[in-house]
N, C-alpha and C. Protein backbone atom coordinates (compact mmCIF):
# COMPACT_ATOMS: atom_id res chain seq x y z
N UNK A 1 254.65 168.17 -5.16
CA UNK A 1 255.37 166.94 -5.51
C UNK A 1 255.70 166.16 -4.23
N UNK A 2 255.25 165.02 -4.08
CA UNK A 2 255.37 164.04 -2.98
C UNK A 2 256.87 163.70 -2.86
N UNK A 3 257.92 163.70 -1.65
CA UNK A 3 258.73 163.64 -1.80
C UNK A 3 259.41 161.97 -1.33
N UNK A 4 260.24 161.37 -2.06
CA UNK A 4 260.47 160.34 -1.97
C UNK A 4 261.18 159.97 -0.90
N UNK A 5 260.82 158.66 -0.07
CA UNK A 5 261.38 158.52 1.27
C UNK A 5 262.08 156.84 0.96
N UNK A 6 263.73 157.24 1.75
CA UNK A 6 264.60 156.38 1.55
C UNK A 6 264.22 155.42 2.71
N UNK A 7 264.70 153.91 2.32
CA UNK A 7 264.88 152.83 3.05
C UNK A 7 265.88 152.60 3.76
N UNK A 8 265.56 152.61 4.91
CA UNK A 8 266.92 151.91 5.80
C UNK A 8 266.73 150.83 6.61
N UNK A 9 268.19 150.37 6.86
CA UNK A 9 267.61 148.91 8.17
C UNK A 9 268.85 148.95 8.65
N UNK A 10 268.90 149.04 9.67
CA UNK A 10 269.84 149.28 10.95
C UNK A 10 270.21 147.29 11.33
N UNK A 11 271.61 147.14 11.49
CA UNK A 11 272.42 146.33 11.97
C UNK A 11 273.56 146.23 13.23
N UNK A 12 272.39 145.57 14.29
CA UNK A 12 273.75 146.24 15.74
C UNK A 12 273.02 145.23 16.29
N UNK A 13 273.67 144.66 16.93
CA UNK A 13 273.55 143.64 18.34
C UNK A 13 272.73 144.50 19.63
N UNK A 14 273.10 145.76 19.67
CA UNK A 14 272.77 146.65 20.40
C UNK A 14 271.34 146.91 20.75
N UNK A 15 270.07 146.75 21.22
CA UNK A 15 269.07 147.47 20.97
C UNK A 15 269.01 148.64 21.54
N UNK A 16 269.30 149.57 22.65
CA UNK A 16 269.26 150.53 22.75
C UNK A 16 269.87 151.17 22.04
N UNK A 17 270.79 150.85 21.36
CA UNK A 17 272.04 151.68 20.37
C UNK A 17 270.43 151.77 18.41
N UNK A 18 269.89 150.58 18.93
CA UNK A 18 269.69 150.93 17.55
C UNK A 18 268.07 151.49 17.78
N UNK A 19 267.54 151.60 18.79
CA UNK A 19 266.27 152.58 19.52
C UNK A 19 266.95 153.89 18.79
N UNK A 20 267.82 154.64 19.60
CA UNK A 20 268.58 155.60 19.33
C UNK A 20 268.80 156.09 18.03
N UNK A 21 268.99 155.27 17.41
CA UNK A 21 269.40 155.27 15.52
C UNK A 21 267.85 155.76 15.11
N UNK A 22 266.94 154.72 15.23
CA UNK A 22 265.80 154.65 14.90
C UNK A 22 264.89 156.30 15.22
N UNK A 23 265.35 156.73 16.20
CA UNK A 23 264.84 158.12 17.10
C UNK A 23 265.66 158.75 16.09
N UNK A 24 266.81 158.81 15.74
CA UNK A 24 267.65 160.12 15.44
C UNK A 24 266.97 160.39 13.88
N UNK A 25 266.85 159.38 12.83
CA UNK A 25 266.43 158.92 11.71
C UNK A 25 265.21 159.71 11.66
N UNK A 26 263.75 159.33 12.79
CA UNK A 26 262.72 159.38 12.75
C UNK A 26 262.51 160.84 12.36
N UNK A 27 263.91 161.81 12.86
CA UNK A 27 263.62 163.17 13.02
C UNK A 27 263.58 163.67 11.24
N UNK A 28 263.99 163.18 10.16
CA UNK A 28 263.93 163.42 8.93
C UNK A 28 262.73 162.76 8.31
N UNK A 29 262.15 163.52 7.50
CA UNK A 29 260.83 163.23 6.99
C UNK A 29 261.00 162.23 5.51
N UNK A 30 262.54 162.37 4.98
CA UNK A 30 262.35 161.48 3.76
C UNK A 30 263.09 160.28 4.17
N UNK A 31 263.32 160.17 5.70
CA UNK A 31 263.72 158.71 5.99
C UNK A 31 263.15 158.37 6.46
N UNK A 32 263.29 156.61 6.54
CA UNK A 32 262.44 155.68 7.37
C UNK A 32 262.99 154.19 7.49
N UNK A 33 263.31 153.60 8.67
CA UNK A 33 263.80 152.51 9.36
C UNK A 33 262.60 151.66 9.08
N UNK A 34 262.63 150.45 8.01
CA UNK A 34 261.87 149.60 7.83
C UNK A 34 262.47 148.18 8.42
N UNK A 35 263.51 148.21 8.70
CA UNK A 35 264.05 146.71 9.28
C UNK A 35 264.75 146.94 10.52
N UNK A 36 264.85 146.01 11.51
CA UNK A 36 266.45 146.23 11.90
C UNK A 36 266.68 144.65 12.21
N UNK A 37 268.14 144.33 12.33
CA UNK A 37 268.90 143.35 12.84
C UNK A 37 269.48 143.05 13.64
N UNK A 38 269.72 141.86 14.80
CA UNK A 38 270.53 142.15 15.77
C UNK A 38 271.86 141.05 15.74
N UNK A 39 271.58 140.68 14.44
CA UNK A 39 272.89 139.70 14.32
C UNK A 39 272.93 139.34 12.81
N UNK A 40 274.22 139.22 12.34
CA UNK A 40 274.78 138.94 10.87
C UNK A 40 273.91 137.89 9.89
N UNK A 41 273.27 136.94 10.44
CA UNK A 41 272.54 136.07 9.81
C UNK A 41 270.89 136.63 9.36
N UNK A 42 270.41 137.32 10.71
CA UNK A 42 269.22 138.06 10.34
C UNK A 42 268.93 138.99 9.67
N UNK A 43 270.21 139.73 9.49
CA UNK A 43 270.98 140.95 8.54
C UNK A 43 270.65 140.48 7.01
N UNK A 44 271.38 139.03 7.08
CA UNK A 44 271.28 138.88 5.50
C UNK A 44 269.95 138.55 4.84
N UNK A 45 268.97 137.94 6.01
CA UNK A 45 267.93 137.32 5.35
C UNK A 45 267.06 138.67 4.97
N UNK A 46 267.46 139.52 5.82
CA UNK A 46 266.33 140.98 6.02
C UNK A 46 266.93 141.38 4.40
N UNK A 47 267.89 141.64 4.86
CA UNK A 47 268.91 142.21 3.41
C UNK A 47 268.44 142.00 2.22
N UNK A 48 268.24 140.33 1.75
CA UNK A 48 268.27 139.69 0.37
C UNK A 48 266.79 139.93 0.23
N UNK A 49 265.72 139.71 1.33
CA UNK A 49 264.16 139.87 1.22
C UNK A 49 263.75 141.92 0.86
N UNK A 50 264.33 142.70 1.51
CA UNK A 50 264.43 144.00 1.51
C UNK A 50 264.92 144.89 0.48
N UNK A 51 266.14 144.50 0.25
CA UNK A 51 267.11 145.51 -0.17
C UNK A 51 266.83 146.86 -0.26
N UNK A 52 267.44 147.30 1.12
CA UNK A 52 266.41 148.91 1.35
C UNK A 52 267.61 149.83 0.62
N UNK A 53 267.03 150.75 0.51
CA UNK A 53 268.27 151.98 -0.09
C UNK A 53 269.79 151.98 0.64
N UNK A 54 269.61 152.15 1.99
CA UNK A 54 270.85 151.96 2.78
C UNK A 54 270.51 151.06 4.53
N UNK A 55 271.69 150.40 4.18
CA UNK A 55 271.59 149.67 5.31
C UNK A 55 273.21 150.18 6.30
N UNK A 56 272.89 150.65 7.92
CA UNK A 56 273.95 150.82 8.51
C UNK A 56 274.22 149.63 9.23
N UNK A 57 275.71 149.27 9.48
CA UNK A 57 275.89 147.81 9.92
C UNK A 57 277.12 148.05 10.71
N UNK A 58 277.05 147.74 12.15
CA UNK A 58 278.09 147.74 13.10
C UNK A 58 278.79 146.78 12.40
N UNK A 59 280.29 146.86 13.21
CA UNK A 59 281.39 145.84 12.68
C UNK A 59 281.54 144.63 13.69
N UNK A 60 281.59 145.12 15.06
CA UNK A 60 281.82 143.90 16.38
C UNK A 60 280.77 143.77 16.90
N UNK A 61 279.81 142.32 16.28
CA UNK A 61 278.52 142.28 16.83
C UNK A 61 278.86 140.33 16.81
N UNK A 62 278.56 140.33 18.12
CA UNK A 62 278.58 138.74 18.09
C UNK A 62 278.23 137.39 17.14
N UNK A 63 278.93 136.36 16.72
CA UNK A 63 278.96 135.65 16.41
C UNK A 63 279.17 136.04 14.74
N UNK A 64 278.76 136.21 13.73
CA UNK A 64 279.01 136.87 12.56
C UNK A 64 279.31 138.30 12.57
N UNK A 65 280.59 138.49 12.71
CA UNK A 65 280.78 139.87 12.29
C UNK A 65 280.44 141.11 11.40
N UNK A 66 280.62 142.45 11.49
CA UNK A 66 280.23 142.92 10.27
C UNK A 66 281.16 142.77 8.97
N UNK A 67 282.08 142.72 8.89
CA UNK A 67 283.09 142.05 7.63
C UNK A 67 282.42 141.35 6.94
N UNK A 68 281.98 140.02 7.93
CA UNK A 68 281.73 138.94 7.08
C UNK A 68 280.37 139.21 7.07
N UNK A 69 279.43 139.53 7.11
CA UNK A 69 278.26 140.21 6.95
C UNK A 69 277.94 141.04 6.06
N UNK A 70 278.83 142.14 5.88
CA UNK A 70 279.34 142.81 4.74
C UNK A 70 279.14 142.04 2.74
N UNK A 71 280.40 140.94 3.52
CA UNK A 71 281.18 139.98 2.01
C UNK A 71 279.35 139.74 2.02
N UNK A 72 278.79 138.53 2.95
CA UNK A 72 277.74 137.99 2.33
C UNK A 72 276.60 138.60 1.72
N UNK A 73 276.45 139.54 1.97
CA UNK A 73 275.11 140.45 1.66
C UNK A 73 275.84 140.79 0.13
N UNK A 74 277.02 141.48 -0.38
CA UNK A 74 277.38 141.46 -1.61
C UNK A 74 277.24 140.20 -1.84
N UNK A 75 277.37 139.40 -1.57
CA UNK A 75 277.90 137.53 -2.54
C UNK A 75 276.16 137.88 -2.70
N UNK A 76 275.15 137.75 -1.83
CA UNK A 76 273.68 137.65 -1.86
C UNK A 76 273.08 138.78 -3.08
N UNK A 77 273.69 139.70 -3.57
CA UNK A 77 273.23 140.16 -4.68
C UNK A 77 272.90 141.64 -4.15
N UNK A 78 272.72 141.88 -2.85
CA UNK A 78 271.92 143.06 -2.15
C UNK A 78 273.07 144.35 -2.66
N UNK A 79 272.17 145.51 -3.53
CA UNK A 79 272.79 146.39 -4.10
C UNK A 79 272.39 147.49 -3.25
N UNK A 80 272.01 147.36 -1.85
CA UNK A 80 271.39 148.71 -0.69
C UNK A 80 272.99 148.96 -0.64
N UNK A 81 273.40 150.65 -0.55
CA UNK A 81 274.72 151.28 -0.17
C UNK A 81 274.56 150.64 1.66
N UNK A 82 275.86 150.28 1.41
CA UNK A 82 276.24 149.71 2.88
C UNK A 82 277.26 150.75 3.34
N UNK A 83 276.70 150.92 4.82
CA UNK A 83 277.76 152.00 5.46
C UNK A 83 277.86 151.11 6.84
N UNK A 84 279.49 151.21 7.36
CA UNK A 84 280.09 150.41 8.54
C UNK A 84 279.58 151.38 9.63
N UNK A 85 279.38 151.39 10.84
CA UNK A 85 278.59 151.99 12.03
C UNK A 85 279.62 151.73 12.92
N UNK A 86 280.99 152.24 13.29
CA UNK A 86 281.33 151.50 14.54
C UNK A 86 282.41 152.07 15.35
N UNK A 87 282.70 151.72 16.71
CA UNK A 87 283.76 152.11 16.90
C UNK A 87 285.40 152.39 16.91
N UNK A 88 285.66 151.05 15.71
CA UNK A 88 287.09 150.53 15.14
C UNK A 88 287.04 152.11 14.00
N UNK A 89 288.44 152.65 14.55
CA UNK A 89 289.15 153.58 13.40
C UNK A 89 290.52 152.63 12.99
N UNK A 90 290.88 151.31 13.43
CA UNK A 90 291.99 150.51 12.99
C UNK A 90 292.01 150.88 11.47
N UNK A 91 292.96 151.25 11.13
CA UNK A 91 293.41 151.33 9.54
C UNK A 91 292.54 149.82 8.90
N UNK A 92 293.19 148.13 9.37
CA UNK A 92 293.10 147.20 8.67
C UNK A 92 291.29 146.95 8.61
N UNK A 93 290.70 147.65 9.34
CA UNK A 93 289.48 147.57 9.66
C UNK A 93 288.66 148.00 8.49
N UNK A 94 289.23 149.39 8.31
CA UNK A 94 288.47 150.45 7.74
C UNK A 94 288.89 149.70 5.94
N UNK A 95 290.34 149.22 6.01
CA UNK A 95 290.53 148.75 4.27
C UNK A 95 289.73 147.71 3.86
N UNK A 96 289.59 146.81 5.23
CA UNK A 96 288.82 145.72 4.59
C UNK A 96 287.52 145.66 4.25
N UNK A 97 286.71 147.07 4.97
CA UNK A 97 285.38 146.98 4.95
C UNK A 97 285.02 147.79 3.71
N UNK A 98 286.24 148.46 2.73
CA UNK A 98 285.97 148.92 2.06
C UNK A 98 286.23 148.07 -0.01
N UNK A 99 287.52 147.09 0.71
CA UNK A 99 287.76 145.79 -0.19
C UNK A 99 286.75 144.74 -0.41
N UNK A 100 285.71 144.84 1.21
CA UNK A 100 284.75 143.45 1.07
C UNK A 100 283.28 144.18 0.20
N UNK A 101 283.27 146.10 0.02
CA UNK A 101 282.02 146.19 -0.45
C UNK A 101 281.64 147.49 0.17
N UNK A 102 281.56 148.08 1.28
CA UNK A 102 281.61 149.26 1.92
C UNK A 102 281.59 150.83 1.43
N UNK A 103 280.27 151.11 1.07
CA UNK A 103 279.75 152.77 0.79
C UNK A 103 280.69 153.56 1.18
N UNK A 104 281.25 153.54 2.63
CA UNK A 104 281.46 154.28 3.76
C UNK A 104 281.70 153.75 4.94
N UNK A 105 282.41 154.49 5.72
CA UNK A 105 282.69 154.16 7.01
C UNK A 105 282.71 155.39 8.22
N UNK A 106 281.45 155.36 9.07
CA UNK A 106 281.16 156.24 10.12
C UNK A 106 281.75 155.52 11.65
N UNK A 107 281.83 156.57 12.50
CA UNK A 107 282.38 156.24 13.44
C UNK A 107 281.48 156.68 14.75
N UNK A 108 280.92 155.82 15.48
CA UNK A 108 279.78 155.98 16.70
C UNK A 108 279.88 157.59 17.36
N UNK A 109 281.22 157.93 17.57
CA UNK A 109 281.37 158.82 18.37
C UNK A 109 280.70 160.23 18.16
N UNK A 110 280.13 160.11 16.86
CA UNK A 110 280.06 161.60 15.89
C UNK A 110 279.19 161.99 16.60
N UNK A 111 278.42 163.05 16.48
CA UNK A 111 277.45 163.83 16.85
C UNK A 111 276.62 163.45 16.11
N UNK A 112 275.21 163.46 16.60
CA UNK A 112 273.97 162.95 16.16
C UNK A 112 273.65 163.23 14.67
N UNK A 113 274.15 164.83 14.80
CA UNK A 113 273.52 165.72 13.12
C UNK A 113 274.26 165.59 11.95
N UNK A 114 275.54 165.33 12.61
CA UNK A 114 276.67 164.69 11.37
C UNK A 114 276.36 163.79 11.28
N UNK A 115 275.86 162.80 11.81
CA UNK A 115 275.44 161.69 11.59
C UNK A 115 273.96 161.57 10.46
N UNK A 116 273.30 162.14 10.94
CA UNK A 116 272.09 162.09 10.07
C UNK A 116 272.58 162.80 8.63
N UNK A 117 273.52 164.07 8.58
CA UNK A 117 273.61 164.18 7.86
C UNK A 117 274.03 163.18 6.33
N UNK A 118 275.46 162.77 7.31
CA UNK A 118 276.28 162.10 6.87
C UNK A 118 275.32 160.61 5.92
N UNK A 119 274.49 160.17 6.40
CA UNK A 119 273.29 159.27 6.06
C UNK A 119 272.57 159.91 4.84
N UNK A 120 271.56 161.03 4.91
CA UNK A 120 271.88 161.76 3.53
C UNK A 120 272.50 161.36 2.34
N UNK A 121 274.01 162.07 2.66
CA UNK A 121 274.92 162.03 1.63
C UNK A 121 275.32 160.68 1.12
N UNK A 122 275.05 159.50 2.12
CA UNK A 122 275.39 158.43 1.60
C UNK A 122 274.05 158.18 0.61
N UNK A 123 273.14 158.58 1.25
CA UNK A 123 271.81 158.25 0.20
C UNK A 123 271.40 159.04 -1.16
N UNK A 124 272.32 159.69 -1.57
CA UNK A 124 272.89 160.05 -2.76
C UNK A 124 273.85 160.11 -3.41
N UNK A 125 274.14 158.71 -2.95
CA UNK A 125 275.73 158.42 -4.16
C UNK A 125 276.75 158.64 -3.28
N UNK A 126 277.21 159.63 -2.35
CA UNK A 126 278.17 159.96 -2.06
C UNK A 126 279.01 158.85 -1.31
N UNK A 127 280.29 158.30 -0.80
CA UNK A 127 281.28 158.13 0.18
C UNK A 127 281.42 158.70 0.87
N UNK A 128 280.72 157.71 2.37
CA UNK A 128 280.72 158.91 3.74
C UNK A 128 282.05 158.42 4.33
N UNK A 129 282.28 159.20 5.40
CA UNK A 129 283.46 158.26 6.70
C UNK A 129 283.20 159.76 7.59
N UNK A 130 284.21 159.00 8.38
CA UNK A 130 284.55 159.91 9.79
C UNK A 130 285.95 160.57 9.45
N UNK A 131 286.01 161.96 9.70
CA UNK A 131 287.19 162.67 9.48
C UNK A 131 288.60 161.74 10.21
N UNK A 132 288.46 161.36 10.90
CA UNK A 132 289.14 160.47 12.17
C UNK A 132 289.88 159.12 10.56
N UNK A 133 288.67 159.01 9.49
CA UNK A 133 289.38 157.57 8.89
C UNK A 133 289.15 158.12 7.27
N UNK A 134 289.45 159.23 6.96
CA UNK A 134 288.90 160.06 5.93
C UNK A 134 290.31 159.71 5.10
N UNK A 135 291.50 160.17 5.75
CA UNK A 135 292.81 159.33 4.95
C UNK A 135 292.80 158.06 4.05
N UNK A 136 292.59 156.96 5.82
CA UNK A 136 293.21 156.10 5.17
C UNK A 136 292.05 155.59 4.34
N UNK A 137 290.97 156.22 4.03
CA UNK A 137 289.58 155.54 2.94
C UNK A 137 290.08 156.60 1.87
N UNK A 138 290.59 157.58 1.82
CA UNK A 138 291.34 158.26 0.72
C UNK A 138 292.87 157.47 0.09
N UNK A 139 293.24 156.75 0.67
CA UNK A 139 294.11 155.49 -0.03
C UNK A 139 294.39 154.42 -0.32
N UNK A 140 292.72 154.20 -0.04
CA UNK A 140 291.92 152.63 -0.11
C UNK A 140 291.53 152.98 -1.73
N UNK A 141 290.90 154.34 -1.99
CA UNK A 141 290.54 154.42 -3.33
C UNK A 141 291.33 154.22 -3.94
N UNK A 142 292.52 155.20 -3.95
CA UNK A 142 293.57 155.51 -4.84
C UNK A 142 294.48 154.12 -5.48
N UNK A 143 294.49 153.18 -4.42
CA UNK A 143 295.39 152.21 -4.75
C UNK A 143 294.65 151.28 -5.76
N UNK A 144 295.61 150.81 -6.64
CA UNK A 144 295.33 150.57 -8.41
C UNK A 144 293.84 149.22 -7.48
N UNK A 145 292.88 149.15 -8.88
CA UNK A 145 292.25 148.01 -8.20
C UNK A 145 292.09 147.19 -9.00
N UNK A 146 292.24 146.10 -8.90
CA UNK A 146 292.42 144.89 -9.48
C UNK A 146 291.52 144.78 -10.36
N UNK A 147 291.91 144.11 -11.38
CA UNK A 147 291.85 144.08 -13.34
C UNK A 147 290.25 143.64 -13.29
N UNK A 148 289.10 143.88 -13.56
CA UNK A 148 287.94 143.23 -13.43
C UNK A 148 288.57 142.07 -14.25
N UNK A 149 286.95 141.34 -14.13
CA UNK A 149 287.36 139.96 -14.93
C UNK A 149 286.38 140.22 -16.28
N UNK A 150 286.00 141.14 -16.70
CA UNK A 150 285.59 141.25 -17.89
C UNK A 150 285.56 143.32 -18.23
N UNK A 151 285.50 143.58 -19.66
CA UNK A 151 285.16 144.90 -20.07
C UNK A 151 283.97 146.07 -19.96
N UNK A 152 284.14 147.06 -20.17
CA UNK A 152 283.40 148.19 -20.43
C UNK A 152 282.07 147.11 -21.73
N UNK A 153 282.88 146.34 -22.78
CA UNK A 153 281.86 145.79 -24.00
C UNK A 153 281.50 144.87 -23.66
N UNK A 154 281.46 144.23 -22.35
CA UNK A 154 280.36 143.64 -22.12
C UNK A 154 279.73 143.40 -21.47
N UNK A 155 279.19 144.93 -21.00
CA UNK A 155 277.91 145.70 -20.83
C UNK A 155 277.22 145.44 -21.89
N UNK A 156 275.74 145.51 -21.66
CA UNK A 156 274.50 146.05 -21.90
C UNK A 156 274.68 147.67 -21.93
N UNK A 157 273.95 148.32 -23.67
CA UNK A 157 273.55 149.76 -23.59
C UNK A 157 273.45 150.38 -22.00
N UNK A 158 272.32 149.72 -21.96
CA UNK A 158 272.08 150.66 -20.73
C UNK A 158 272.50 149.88 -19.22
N UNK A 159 273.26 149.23 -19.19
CA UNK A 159 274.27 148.94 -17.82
C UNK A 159 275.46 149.94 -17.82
N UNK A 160 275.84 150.15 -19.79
CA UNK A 160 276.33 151.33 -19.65
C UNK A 160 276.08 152.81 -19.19
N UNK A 161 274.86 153.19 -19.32
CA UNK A 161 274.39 154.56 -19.38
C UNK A 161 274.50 154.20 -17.65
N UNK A 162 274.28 153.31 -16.80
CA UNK A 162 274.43 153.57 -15.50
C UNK A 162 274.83 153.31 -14.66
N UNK A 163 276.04 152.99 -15.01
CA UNK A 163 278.01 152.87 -14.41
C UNK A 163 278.01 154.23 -14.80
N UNK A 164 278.25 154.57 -15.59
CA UNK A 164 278.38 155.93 -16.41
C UNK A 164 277.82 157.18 -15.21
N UNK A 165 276.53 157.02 -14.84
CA UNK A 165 275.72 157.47 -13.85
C UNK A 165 276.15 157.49 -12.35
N UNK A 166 276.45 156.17 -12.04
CA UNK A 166 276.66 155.46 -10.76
C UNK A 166 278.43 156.46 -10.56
N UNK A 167 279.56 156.48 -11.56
CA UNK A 167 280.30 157.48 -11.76
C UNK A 167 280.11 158.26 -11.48
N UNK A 168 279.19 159.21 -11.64
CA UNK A 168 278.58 160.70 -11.36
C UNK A 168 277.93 160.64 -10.26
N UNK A 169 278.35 159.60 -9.40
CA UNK A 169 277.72 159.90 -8.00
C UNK A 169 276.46 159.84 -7.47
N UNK A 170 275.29 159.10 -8.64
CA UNK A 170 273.90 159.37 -8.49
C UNK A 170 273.22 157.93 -7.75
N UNK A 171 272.40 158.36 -7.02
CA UNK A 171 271.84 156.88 -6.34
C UNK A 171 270.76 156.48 -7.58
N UNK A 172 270.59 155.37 -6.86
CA UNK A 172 269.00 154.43 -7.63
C UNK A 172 268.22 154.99 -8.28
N UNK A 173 267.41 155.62 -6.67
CA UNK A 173 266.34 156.84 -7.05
C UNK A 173 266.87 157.82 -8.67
N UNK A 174 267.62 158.53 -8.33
CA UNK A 174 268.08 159.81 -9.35
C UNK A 174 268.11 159.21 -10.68
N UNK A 175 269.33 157.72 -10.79
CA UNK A 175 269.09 157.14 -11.73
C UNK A 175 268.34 156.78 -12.43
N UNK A 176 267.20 156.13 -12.05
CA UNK A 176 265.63 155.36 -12.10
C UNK A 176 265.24 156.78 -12.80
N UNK A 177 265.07 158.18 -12.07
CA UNK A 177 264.40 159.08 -12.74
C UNK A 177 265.36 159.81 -13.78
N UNK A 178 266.12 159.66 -13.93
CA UNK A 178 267.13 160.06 -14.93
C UNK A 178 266.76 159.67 -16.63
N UNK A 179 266.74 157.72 -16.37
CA UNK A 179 266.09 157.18 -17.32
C UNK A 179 264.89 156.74 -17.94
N UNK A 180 264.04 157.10 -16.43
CA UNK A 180 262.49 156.76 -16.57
C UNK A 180 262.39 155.42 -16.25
N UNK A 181 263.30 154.73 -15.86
CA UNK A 181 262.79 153.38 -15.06
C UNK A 181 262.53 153.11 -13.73
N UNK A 182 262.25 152.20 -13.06
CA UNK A 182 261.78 152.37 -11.72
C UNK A 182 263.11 151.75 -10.88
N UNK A 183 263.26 152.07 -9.88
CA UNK A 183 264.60 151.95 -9.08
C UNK A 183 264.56 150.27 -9.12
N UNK A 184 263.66 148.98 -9.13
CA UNK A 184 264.10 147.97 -8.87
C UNK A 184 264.46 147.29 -10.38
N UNK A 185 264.23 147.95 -11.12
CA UNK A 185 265.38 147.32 -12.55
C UNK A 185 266.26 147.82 -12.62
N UNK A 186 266.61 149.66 -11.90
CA UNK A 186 268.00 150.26 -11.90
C UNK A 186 268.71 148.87 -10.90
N UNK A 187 268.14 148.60 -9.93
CA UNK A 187 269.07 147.49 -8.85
C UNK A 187 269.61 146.30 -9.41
N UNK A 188 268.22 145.91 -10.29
CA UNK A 188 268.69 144.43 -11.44
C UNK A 188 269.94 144.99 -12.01
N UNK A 189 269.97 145.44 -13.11
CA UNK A 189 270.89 146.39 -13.78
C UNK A 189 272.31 146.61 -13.05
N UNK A 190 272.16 147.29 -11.88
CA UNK A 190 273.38 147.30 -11.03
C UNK A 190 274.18 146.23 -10.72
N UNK A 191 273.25 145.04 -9.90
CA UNK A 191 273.75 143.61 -9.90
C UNK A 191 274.36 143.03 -10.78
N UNK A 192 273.73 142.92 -12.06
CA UNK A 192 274.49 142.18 -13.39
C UNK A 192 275.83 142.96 -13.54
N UNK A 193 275.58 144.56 -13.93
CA UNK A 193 276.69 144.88 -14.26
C UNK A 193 278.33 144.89 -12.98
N UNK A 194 277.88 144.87 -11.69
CA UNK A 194 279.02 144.37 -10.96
C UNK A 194 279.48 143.13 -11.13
N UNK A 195 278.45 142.21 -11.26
CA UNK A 195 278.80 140.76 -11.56
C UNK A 195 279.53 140.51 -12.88
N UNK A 196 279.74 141.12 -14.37
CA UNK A 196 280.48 141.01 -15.28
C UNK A 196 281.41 141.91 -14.71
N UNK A 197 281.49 143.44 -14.06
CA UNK A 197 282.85 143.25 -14.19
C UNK A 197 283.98 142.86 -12.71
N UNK A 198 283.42 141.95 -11.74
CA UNK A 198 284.10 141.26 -11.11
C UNK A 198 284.40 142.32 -9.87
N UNK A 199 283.33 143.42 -9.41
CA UNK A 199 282.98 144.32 -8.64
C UNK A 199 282.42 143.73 -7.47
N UNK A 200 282.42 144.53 -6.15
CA UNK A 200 281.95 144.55 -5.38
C UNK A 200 281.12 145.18 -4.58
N UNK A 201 280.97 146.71 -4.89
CA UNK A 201 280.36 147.41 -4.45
C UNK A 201 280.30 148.76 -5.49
N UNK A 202 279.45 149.83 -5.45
CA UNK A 202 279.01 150.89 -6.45
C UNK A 202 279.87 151.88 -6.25
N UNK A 203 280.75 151.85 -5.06
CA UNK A 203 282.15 152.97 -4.79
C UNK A 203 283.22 152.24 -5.81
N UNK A 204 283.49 150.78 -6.13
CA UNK A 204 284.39 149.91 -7.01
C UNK A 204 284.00 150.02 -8.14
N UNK A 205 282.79 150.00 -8.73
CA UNK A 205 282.16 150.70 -10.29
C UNK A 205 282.63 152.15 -10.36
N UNK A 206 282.26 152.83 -9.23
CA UNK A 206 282.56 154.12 -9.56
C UNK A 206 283.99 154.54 -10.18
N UNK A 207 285.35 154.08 -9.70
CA UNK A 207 286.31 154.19 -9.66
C UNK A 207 286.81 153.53 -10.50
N UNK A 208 286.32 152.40 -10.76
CA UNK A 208 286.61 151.64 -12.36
C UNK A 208 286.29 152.29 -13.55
N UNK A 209 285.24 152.85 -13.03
CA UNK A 209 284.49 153.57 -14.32
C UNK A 209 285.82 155.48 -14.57
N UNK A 210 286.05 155.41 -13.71
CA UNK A 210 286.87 157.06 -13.68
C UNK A 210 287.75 156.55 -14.31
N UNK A 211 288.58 155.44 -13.66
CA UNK A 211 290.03 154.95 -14.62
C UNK A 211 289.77 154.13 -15.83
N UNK A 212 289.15 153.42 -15.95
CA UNK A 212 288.74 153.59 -17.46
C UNK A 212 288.56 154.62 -18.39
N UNK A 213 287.74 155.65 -17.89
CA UNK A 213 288.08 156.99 -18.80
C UNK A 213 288.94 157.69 -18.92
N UNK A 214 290.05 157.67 -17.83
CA UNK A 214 291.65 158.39 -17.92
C UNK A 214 291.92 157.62 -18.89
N UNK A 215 292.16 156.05 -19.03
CA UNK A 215 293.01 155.34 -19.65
C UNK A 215 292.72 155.13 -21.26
N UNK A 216 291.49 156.00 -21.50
CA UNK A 216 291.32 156.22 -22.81
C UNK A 216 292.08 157.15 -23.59
C-alpha cells in the first residue's frame, strides 16, 4: 500500500531558517515541502492557490505579520491546519493566534525531533504547542466560545458526519477515507461548514462540536 504524503509550505522571512525546516522535513518519507514563503502576502497567494495539508507560519516576519496572515488565509477560505513557528511564548501572542484560527503553537527553540514529531501530530488532527505555552493554549480552549451565528441544523447530512469527525480529531486524509470521498470535497465541506457556523478554524469546530454534545 503506497503511503500517503502530506503537504506543507513553510512561512518565514528567514531563508536559512526555512533551508533548515525544509532539511529537517526532508528526513520523513510521508512529508514534503511543496511551497515556501518569505512574506505574509506571498503566504496568502501560495495558500489560496495550494492549500497544502499544513502550513508552518512564523509570527514576526516583516511587513505583514503572522497574526494578520493567519486572519487572512482563514477570511481566504484556506482549510490547510495552520501551526504558529516562533519565538513569542507572550501569553497575548499565543491567545490571539489561536482566536484568529491557529492548529497550534510551536516554539523555535525545540529540538529538531520534537519538532518533526510534533508536525506529525498536527497532521492528524491533533493540537500541537510547546510545553513552555501548553497552559495558557489549555485556557484558550476552555474559555466559553462565542455563540456561532448559526446551528448544528444547518448543516448538510454530511457536513454533519464531518464536524462529527473533525471532533474525533481526524484530518482530511482519514476523513476523505473514512467516507470514501477525496480530501478536496472533504476541504469544500469543511469551508462551508465553518462558514455557517461563524468558525474559524477546525480546533473551533472541534470544541463547538464537544459542547454541543454536553449541552444535549
Amino acid at each position: 500500500m503506497t503511503q500517503q504524503v502530506a503537504t506543507i509550505m513553510l512561512v518565514d522571512d528567514h531563508p536559512l531558517l526555512r533551508k533548515g525546516l525544509q532539511q529537517l522535513i526532508g528526513l520523513a518519507d510521508n512529508l514534503e515541502v511543496i511551497a515556501e514563503a518569505g512574506s505574509g502576502e506571498e503566504a496568502i497567494a501560495l495558500g489560496t492557490e495550494l492549500d497544502p495539508d499544513l502550513i508552518l507560519l512564523d509570527l514576526n516576519m516583516q511587513g505583514m505579520n503572522g497574526q494578520e496572515t493567519l486572519s487572512r488565509l482563514r477570511d481566504e477560505g484556506v482549510t490547510s491546519r495552520i501551526v504558529m513557528l516562533t519565538v513569542s511564548d507572550a501569553d497575548e501572542d499565543v491567545l490571539e493566534a489561536i482566536s484568529r484560527g491557529a492548529d497550534g503553537y510551536l516554539l523555535k527553540d525545540m529540538e529538531p525531533e520534537l519538532l518533526l514529531e510534533q508536525i506529525q501530530r498536527a497532521l492528524q488532527g491533533k493540537m500541537v504547542m510547546s510545553e513552555a505555552v501548553t497552559q495558557v493554549l489549555a485556557s484558550a480552549i476552555r474559555k466559553p466560545q462565542k455563540s456561532p451565528t448559526s446551528s448544528l441544523e444547518s448543516l448538510t447530512g454530511r457536513e454533519r458526519e464531518i464536524i462529527e469527525l473533525i471532533a474525533q480529531g481526524m484530518s482530511n486524509k482519514l476523513i476523505a477515507r473514512a467516507l470514501d470521498i477525496s480530501d478536496g470535497t472533504v476541504k469544500v465541506h469543511v469551508k462551508h461548514l465553518l462558514k455557517k457556523l461563524g468558525l474559524r478554524s477546525r480546533v473551533e469546530a472541534a470544541v463547538w462540536m464537544v459542547n454541543h454534545r454536553s449541552a444535549q
